[in-house]
C-alpha atoms as a PDB file:
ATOM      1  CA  UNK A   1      11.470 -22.438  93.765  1.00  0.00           C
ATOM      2  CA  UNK A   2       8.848 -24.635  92.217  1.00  0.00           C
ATOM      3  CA  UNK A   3      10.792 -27.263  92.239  1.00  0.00           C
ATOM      4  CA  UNK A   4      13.728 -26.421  90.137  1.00  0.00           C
ATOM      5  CA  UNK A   5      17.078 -26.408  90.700  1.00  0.00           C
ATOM      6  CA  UNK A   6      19.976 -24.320  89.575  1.00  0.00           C
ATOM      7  CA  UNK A   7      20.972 -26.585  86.539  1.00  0.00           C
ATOM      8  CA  UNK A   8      17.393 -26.454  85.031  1.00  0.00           C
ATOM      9  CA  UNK A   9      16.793 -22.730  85.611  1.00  0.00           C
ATOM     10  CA  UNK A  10      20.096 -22.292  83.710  1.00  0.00           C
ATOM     11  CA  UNK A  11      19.013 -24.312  80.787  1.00  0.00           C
ATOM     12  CA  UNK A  12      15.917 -22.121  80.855  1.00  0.00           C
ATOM     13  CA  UNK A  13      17.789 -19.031  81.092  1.00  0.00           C
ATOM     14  CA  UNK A  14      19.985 -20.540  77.955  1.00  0.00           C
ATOM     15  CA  UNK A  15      16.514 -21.165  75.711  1.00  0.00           C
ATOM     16  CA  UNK A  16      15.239 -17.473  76.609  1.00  0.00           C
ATOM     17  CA  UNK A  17      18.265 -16.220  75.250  1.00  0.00           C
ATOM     18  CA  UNK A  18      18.112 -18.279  72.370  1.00  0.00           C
ATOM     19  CA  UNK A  19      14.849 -17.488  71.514  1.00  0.00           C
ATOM     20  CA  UNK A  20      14.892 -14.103  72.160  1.00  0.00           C
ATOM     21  CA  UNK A  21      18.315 -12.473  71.850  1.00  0.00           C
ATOM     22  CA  UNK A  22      20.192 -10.544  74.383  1.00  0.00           C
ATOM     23  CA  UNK A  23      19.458  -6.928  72.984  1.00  0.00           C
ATOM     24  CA  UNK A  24      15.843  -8.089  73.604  1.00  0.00           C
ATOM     25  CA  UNK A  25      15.684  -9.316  77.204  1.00  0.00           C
ATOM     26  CA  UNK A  26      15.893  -5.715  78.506  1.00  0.00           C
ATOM     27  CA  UNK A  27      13.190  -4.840  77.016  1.00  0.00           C
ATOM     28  CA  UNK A  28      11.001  -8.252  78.096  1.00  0.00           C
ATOM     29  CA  UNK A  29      11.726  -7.678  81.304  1.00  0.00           C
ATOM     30  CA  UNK A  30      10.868  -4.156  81.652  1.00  0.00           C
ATOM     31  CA  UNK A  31       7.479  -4.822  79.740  1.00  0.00           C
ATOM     32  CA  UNK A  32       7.029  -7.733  82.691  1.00  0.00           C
ATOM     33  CA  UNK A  33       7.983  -5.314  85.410  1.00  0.00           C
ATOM     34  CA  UNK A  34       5.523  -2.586  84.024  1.00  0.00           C
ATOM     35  CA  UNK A  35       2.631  -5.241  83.768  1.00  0.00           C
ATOM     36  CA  UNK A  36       3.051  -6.485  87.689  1.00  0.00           C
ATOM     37  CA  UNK A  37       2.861  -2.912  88.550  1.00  0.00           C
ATOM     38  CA  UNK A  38       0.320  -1.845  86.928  1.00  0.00           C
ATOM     39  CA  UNK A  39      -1.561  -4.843  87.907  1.00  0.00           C
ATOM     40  CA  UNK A  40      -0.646  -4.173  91.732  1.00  0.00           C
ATOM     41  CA  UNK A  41      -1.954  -0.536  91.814  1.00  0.00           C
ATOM     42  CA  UNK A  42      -5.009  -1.650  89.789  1.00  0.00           C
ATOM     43  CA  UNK A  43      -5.999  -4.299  92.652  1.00  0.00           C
ATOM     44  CA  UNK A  44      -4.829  -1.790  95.553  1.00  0.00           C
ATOM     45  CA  UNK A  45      -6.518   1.394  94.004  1.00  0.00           C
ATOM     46  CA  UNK A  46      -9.849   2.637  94.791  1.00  0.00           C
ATOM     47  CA  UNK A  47     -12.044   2.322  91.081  1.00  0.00           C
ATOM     48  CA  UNK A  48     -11.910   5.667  89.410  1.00  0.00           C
ATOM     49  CA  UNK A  49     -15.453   5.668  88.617  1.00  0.00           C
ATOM     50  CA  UNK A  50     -17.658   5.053  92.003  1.00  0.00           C
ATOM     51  CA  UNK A  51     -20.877   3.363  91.230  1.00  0.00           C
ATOM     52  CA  UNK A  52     -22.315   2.762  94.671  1.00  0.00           C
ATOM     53  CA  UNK A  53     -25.699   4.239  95.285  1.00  0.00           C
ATOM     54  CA  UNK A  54     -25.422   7.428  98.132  1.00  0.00           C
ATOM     55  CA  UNK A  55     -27.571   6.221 101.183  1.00  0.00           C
ATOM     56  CA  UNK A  56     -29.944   9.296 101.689  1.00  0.00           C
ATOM     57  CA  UNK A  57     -30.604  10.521 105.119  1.00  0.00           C
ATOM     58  CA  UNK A  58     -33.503  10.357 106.956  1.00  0.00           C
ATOM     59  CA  UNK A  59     -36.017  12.516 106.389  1.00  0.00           C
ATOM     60  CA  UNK A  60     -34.576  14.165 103.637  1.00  0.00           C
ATOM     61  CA  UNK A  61     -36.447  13.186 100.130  1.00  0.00           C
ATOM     62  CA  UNK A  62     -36.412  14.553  96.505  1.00  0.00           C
ATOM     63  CA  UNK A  63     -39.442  17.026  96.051  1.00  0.00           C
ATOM     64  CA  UNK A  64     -40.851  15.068  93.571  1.00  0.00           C
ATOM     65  CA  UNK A  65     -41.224  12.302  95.537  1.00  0.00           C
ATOM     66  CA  UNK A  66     -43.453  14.653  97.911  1.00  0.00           C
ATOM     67  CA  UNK A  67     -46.148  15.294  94.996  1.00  0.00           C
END
């Protein structure tokens, strides 16, 4: 896992807690979770708002375009 081993990620594991305190972790990680999620259905997800020009069918035109 990029390299690491077990002793390093527990050092890391042992500064996060530091930093952030153990009532706060919970809360970090469920803010990460959310965020991957979110991201995931955004890149999955057809757009909300469709853009794409309708191709028009043959022979059918706007009456304005006739005059």
């Amino acid at each position: 896992m990029f390299g690491l081993g077990a002793t390093e990620l527990i050092i890391i594991l042992v500064i996060v807690i530091v930093l952030f305190g153990g009532s706060r972790l919970p809360e970090i990680g469920r803010g990460i979770g959310e965020a991957i999620k979110n991201f995931k259905k955004s890149t999955s997800d057809k757009p909300e708002i469709d853009v794409t020009p309708e191709n028009k069918a043959k022979g059918t035109e706007n009456k304005e375009n006739k005059a």
